[in-house]
PDB file of N, CA and C in Angstrom:
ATOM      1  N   UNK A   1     115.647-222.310 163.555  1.00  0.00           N
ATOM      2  CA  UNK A   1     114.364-221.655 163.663  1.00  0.00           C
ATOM      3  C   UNK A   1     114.181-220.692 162.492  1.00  0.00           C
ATOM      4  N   UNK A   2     113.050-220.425 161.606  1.00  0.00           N
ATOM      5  CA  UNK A   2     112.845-220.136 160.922  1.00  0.00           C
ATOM      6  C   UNK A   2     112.328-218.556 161.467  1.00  0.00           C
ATOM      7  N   UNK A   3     113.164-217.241 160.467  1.00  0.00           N
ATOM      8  CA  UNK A   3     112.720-215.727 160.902  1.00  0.00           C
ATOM      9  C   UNK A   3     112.593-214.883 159.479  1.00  0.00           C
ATOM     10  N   UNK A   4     111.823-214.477 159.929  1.00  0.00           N
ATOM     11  CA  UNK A   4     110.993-213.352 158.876  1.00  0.00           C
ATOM     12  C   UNK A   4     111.802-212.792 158.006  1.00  0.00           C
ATOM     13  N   UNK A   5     111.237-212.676 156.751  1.00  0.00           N
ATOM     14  CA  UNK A   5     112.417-212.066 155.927  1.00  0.00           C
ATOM     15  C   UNK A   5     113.869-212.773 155.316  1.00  0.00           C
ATOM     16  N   UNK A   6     113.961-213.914 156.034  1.00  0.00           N
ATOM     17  CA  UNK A   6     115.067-214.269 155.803  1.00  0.00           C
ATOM     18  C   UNK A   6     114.649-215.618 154.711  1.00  0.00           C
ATOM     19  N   UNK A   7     115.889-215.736 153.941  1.00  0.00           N
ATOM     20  CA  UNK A   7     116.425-216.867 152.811  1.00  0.00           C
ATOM     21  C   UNK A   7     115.785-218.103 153.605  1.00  0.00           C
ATOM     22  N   UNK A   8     114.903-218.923 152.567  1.00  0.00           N
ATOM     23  CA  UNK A   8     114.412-220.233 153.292  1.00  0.00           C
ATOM     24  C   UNK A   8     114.501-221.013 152.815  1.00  0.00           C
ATOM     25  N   UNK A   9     114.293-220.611 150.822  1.00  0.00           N
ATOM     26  CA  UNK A   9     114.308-221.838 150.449  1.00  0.00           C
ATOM     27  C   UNK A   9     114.485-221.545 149.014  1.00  0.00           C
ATOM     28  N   UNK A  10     114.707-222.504 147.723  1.00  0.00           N
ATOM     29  CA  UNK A  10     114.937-222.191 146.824  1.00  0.00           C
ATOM     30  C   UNK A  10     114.654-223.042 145.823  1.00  0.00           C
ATOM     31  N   UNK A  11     113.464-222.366 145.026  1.00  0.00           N
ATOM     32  CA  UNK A  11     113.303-223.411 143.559  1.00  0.00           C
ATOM     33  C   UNK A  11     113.933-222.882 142.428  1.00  0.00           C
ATOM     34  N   UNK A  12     114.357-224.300 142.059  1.00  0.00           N
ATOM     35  CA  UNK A  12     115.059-224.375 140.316  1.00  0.00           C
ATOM     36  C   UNK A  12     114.233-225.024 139.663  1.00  0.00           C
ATOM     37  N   UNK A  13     114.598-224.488 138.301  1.00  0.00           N
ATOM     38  CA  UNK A  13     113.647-224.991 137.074  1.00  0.00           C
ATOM     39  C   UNK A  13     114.221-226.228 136.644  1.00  0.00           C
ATOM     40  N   UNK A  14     113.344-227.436 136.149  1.00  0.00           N
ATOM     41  CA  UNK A  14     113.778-228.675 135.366  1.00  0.00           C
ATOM     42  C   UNK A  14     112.900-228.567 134.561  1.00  0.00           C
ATOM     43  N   UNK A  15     113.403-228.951 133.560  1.00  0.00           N
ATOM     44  CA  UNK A  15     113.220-229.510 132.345  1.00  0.00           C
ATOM     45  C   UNK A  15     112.379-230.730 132.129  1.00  0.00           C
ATOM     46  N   UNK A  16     113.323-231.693 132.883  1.00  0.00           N
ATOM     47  CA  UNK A  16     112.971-233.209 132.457  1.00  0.00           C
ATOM     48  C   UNK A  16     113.326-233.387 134.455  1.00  0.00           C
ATOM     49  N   UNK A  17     112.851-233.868 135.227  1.00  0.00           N
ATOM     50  CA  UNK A  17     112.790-234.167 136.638  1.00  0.00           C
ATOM     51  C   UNK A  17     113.659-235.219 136.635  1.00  0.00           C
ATOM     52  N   UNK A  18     113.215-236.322 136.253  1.00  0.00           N
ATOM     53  CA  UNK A  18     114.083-237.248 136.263  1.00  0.00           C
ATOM     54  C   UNK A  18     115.602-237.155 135.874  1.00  0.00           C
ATOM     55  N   UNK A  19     115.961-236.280 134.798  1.00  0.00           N
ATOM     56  CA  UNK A  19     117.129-236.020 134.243  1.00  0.00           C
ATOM     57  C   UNK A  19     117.907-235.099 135.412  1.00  0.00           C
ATOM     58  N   UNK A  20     117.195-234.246 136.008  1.00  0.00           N
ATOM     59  CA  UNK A  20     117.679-233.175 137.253  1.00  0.00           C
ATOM     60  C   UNK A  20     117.948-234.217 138.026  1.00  0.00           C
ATOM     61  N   UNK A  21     116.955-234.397 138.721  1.00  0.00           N
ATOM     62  CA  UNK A  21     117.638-235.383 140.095  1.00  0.00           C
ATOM     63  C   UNK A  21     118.439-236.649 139.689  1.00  0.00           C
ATOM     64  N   UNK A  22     118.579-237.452 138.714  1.00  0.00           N
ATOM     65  CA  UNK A  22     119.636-238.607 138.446  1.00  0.00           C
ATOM     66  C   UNK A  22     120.933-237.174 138.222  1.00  0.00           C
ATOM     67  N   UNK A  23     121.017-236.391 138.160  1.00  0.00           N
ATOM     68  CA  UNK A  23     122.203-235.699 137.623  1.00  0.00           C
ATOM     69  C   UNK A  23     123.124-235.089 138.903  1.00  0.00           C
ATOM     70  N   UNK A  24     121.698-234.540 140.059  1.00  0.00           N
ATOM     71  CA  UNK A  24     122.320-234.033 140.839  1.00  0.00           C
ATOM     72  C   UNK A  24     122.903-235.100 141.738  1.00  0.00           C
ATOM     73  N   UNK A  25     122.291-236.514 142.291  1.00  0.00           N
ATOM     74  CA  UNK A  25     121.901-237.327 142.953  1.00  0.00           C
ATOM     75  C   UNK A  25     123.421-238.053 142.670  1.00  0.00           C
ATOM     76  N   UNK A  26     123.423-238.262 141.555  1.00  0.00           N
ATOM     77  CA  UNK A  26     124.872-238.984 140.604  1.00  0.00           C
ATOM     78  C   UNK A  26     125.989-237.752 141.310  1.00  0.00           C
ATOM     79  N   UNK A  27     126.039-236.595 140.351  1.00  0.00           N
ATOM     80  CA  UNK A  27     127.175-235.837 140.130  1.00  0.00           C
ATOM     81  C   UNK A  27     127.756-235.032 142.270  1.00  0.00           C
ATOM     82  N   UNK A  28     126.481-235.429 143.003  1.00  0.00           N
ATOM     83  CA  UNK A  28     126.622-234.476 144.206  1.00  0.00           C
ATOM     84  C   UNK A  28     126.499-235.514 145.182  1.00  0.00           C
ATOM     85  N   UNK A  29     125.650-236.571 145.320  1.00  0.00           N
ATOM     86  CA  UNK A  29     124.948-237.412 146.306  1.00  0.00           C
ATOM     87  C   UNK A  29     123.829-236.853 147.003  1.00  0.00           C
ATOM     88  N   UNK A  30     123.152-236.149 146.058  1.00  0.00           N
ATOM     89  CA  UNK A  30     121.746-235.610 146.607  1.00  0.00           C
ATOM     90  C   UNK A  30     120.279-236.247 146.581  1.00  0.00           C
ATOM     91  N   UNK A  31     119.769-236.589 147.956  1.00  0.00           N
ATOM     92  CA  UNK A  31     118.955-236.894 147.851  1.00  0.00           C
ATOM     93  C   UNK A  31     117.201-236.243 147.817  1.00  0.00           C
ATOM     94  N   UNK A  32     115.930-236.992 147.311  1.00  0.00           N
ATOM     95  CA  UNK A  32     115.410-235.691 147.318  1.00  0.00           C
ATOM     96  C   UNK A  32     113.958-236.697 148.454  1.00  0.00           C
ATOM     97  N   UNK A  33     112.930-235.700 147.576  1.00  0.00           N
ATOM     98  CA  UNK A  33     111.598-235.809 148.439  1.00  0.00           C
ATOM     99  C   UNK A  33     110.552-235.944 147.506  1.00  0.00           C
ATOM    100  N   UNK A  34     109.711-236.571 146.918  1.00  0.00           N
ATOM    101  CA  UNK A  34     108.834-236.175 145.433  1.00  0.00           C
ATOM    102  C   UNK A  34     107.622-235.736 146.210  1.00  0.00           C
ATOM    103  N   UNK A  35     106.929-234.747 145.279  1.00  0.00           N
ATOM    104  CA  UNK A  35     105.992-233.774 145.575  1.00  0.00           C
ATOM    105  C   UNK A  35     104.996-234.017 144.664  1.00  0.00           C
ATOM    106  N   UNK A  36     104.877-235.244 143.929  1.00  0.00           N
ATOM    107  CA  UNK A  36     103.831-235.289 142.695  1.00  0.00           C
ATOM    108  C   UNK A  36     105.026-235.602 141.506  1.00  0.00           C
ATOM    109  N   UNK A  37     104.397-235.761 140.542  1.00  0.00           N
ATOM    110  CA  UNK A  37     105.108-236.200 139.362  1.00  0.00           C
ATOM    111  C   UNK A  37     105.934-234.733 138.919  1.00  0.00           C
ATOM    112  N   UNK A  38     106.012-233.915 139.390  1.00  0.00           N
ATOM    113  CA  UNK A  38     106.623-232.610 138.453  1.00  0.00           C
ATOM    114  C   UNK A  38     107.704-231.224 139.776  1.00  0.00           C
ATOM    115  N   UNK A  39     107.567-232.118 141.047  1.00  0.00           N
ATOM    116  CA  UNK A  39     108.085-231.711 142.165  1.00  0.00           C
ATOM    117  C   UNK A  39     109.013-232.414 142.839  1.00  0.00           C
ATOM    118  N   UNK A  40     110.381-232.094 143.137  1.00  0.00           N
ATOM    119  CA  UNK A  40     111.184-232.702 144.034  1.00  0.00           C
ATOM    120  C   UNK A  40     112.041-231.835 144.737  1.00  0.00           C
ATOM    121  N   UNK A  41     112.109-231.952 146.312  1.00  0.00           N
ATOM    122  CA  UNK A  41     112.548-231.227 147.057  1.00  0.00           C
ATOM    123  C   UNK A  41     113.915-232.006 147.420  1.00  0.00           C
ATOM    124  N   UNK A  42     114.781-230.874 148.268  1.00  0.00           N
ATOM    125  CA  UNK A  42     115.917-231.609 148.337  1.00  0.00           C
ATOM    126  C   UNK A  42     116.119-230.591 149.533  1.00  0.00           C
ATOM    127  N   UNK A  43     117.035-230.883 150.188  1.00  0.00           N
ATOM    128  CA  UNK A  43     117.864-230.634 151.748  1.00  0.00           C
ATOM    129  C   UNK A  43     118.862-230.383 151.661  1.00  0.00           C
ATOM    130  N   UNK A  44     120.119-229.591 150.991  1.00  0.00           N
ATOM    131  CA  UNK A  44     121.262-230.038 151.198  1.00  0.00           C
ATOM    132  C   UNK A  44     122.185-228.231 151.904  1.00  0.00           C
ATOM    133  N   UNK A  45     121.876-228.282 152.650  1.00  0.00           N
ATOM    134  CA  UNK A  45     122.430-227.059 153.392  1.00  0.00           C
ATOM    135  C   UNK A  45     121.313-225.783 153.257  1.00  0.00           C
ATOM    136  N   UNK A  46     120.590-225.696 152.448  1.00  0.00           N
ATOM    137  CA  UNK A  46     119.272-224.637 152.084  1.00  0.00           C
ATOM    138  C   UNK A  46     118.272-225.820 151.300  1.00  0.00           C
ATOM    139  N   UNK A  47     117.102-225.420 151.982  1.00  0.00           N
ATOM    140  CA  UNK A  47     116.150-226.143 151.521  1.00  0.00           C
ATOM    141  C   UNK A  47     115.870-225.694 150.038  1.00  0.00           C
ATOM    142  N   UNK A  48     115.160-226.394 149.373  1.00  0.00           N
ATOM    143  CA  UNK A  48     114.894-226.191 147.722  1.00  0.00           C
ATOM    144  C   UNK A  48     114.405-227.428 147.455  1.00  0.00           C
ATOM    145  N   UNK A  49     114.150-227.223 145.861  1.00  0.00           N
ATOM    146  CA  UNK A  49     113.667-228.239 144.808  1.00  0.00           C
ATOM    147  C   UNK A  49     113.180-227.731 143.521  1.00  0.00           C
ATOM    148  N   UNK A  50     113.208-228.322 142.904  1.00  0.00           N
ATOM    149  CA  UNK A  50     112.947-228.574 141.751  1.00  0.00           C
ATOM    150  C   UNK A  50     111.536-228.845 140.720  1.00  0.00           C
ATOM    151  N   UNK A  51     111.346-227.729 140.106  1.00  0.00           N
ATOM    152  CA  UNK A  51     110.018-227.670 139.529  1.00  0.00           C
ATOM    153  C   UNK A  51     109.593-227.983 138.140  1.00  0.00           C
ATOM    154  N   UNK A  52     109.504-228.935 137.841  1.00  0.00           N
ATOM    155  CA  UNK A  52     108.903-229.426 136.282  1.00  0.00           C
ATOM    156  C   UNK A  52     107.868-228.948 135.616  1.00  0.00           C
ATOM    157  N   UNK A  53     106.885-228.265 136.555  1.00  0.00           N
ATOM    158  CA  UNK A  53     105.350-228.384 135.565  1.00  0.00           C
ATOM    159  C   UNK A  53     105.637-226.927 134.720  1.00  0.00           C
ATOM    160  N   UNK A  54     105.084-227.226 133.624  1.00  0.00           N
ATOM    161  CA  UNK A  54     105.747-226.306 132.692  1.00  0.00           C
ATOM    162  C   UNK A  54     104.470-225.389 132.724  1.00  0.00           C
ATOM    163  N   UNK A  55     103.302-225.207 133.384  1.00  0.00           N
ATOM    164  CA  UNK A  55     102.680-224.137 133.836  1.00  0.00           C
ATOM    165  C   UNK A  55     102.765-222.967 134.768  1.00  0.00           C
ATOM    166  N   UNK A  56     103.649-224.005 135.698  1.00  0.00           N
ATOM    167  CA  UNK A  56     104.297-222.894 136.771  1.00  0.00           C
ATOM    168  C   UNK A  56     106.126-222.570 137.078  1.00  0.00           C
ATOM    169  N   UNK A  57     106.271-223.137 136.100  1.00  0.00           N
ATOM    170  CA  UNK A  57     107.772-223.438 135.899  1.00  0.00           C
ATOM    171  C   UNK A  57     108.339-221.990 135.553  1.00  0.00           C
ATOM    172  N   UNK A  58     109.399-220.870 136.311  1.00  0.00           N
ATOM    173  CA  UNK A  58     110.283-220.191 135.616  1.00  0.00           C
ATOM    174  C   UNK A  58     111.636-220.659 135.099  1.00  0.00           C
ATOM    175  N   UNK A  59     112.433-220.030 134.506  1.00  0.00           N
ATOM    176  CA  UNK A  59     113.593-220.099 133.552  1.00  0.00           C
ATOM    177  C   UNK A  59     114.043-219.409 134.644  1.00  0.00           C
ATOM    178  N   UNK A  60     114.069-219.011 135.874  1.00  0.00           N
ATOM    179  CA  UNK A  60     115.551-218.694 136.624  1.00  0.00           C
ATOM    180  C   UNK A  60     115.389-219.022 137.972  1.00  0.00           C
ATOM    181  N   UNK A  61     115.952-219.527 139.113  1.00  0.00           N
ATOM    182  CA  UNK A  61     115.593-219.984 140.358  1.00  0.00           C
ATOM    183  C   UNK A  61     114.953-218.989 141.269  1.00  0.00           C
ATOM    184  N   UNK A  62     113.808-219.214 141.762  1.00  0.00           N
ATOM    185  CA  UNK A  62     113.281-218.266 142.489  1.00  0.00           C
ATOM    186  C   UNK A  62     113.573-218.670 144.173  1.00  0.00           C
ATOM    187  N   UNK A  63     113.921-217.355 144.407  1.00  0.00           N
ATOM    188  CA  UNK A  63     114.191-217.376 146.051  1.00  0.00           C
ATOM    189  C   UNK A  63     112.962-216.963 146.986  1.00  0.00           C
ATOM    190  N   UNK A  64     112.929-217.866 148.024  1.00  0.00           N
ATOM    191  CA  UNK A  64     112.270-217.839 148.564  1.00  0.00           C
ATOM    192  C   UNK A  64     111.815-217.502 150.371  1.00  0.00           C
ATOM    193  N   UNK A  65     111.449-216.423 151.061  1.00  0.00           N
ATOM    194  CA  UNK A  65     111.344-215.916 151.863  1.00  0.00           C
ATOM    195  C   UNK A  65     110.743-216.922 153.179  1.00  0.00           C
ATOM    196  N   UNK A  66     110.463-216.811 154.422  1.00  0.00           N
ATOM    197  CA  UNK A  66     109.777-216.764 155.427  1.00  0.00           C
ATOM    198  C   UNK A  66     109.192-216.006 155.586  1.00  0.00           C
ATOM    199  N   UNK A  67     107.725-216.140 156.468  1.00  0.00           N
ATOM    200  CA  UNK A  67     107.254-215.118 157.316  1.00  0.00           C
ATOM    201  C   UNK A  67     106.145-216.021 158.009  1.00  0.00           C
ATOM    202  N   UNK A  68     106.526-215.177 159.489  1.00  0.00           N
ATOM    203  CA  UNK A  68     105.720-216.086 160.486  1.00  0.00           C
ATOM    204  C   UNK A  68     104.040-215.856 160.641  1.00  0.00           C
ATOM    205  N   UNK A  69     103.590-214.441 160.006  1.00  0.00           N
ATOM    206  CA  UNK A  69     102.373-213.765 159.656  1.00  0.00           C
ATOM    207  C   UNK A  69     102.371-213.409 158.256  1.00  0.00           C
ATOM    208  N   UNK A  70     102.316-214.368 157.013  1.00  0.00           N
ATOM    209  CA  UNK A  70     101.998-214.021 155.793  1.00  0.00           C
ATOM    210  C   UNK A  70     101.114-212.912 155.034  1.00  0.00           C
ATOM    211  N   UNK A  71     100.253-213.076 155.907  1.00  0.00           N
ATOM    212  CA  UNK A  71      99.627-211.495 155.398  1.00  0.00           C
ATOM    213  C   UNK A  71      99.729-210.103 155.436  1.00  0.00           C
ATOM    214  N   UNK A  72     100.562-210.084 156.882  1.00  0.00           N
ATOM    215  CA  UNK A  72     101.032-208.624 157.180  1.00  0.00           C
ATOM    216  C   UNK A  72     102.608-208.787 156.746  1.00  0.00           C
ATOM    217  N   UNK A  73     103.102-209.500 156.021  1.00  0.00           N
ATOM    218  CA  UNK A  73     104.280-209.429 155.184  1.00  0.00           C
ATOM    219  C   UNK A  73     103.922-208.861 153.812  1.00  0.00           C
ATOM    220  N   UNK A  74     102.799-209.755 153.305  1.00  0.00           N
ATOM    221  CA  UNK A  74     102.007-209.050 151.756  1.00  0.00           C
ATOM    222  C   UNK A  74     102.321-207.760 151.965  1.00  0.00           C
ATOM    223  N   UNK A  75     101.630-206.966 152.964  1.00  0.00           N
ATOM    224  CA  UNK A  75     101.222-205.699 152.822  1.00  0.00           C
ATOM    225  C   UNK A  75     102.381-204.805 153.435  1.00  0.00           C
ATOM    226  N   UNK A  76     103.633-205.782 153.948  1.00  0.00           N
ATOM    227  CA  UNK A  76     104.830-204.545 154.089  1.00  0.00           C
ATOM    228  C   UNK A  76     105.531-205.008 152.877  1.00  0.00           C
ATOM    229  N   UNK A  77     104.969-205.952 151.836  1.00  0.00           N
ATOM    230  CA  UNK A  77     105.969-205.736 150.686  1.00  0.00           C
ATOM    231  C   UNK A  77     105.282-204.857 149.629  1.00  0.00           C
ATOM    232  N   UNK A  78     104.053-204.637 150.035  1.00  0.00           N
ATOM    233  CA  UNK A  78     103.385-203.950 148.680  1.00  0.00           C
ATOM    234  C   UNK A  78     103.666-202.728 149.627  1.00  0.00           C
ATOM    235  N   UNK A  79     103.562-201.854 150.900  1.00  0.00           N
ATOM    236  CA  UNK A  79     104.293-201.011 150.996  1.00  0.00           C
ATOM    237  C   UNK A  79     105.408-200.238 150.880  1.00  0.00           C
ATOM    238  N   UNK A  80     106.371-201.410 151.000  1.00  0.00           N
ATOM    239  CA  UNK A  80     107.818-200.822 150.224  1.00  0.00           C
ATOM    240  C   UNK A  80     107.926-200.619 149.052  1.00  0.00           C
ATOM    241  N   UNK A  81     106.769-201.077 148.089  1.00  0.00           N
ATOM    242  CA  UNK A  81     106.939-200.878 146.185  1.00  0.00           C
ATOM    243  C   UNK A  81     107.228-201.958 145.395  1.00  0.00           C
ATOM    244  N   UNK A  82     107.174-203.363 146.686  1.00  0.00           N
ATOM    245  CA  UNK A  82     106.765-204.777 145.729  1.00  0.00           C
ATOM    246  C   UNK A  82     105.349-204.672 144.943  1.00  0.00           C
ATOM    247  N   UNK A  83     105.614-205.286 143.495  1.00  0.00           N
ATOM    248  CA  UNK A  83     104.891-205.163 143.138  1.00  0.00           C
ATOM    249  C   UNK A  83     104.192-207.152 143.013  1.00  0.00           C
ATOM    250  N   UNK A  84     103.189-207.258 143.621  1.00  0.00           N
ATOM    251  CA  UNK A  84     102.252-208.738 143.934  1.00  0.00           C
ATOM    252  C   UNK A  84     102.269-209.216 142.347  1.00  0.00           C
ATOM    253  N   UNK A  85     103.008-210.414 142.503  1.00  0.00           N
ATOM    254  CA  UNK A  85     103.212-210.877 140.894  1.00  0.00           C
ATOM    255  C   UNK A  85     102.183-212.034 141.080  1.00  0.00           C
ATOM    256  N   UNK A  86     101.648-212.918 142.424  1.00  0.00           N
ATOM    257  CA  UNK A  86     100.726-213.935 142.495  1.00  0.00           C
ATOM    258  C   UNK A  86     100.604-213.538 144.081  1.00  0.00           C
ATOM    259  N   UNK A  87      98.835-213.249 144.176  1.00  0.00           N
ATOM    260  CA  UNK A  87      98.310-213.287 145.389  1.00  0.00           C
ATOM    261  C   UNK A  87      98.604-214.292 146.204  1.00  0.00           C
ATOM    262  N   UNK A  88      98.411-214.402 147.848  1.00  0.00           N
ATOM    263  CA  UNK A  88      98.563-215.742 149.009  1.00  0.00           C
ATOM    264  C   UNK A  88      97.273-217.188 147.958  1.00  0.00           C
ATOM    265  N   UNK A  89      98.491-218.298 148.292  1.00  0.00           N
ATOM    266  CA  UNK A  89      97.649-218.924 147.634  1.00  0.00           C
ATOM    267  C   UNK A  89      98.299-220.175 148.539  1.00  0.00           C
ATOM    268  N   UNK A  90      97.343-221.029 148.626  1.00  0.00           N
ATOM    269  CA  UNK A  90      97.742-222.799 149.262  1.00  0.00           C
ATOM    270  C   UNK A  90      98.404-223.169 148.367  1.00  0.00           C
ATOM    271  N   UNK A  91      99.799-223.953 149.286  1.00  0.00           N
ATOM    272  CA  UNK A  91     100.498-225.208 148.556  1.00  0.00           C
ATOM    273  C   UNK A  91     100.498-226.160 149.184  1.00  0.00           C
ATOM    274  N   UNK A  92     100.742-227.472 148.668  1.00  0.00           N
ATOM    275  CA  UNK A  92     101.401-228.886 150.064  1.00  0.00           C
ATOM    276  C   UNK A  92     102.222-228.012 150.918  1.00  0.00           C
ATOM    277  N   UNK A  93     102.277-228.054 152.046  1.00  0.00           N
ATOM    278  CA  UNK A  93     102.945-227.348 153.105  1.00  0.00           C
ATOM    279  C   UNK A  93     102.393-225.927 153.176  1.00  0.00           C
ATOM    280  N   UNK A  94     102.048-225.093 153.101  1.00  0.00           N
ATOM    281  CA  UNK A  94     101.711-223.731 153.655  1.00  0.00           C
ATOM    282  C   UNK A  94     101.175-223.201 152.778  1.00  0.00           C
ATOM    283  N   UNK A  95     101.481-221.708 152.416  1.00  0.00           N
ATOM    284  CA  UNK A  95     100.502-220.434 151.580  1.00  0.00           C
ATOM    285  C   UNK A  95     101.702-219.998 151.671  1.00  0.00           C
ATOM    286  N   UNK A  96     101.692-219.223 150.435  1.00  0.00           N
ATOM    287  CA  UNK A  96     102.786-218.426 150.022  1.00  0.00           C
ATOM    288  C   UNK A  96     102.305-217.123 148.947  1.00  0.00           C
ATOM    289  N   UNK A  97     103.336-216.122 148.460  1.00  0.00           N
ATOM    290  CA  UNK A  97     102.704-215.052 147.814  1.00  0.00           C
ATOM    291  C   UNK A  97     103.859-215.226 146.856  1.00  0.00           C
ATOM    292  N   UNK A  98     103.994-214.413 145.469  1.00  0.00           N
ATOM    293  CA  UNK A  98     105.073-214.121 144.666  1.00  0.00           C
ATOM    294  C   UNK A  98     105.160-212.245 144.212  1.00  0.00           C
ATOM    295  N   UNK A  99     106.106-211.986 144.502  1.00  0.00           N
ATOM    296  CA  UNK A  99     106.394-210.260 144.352  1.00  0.00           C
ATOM    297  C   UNK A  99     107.576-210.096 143.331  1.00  0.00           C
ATOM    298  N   UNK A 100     107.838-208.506 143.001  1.00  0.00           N
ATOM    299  CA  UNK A 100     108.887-208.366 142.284  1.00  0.00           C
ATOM    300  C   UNK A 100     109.518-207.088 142.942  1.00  0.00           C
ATOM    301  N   UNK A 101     110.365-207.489 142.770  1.00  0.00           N
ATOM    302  CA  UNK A 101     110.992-205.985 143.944  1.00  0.00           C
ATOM    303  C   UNK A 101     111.061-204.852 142.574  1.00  0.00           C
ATOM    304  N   UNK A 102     111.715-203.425 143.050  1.00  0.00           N
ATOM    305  CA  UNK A 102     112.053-202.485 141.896  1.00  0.00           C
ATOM    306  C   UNK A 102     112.930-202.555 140.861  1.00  0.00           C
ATOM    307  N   UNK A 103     113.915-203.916 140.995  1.00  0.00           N
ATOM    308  CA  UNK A 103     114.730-204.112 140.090  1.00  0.00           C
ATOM    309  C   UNK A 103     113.652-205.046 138.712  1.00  0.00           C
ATOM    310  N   UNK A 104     112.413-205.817 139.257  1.00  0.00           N
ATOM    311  CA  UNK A 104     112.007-206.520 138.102  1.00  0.00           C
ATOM    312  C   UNK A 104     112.604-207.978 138.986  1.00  0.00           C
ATOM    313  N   UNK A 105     112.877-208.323 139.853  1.00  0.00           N
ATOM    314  CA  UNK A 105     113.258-209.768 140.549  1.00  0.00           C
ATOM    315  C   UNK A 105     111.957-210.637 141.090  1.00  0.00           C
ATOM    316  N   UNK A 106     112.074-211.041 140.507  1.00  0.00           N
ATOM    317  CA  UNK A 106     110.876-212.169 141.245  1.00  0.00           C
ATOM    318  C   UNK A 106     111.452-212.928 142.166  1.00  0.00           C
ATOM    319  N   UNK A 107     110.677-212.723 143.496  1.00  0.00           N
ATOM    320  CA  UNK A 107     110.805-213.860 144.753  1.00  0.00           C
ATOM    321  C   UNK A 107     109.483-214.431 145.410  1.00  0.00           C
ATOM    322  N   UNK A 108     109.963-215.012 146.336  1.00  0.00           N
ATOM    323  CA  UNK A 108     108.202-215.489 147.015  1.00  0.00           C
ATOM    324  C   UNK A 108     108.612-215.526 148.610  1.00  0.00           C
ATOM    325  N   UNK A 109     107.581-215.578 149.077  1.00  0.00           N
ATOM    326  CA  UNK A 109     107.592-215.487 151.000  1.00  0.00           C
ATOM    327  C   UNK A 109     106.382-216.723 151.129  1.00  0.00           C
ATOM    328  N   UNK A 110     106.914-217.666 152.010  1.00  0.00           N
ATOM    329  CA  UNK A 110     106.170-218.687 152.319  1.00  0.00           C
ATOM    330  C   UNK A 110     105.836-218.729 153.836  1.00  0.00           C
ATOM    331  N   UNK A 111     104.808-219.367 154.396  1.00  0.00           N
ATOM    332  CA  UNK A 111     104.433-219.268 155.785  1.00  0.00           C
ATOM    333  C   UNK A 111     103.429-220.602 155.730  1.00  0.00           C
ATOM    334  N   UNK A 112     104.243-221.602 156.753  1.00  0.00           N
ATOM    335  CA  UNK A 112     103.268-223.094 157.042  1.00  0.00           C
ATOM    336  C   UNK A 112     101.746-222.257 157.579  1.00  0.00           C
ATOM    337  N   UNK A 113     101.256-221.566 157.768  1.00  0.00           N
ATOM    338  CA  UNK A 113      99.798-221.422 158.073  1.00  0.00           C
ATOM    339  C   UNK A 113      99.412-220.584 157.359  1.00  0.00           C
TER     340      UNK A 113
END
């Protein structure tokens, strides 16, 4: 069951998609999920995947939150001194936000509704 605040899920950056997943798929036995030509999700003890589009693509894996009320999470992270790096926005599967805590860390909090 999925709870607030807690570790849910985790994107890594690719390069080349195809080159990621033949590498992990080969070197681990991982299988994935495609999300469009520039998305592939994978299952393997923590949910994640893998992000190609080089518009929304970072250079370091971003971690990714729950919350069962996305909006009143926004506003207890911009209360604690997150600073909103990308407003609630629709994805395939839910709405999600992106913050940076006081160290300069970028994470995100996702919620299926």
């Amino acid at each position: 069951m999925r709870e607030d605040g807690k570790l849910d899920y985790l994107e890594l950056p690719a390069a080349s998609l195809p080159e990621t997943k033949e590498f992990y798929s080969r070197a681990f036995g991982w299988t994935f999920v495609d999300y469009g030509p520039t998305y592939a999700a994978f299952d393997q003890g923590l949910d994640g995947g893998f992000d190609a589009d080089l518009a929304e693509r970072t250079k370091t894996p971003l971690p990714i939150l729950y919350a069962h009320d996305l909006d009143a999470m926004q506003a207890k992270v911009q209360a604690a001194g997150g600073v909103i790096r990308k407003p609630i926005y629709a994805f395939p599967g839910g709405r999600r936000f992106h913050f940076a805590d006081p160290a300069g860390t970028e994470m995100a909090v996702w919620s299926e509704n």
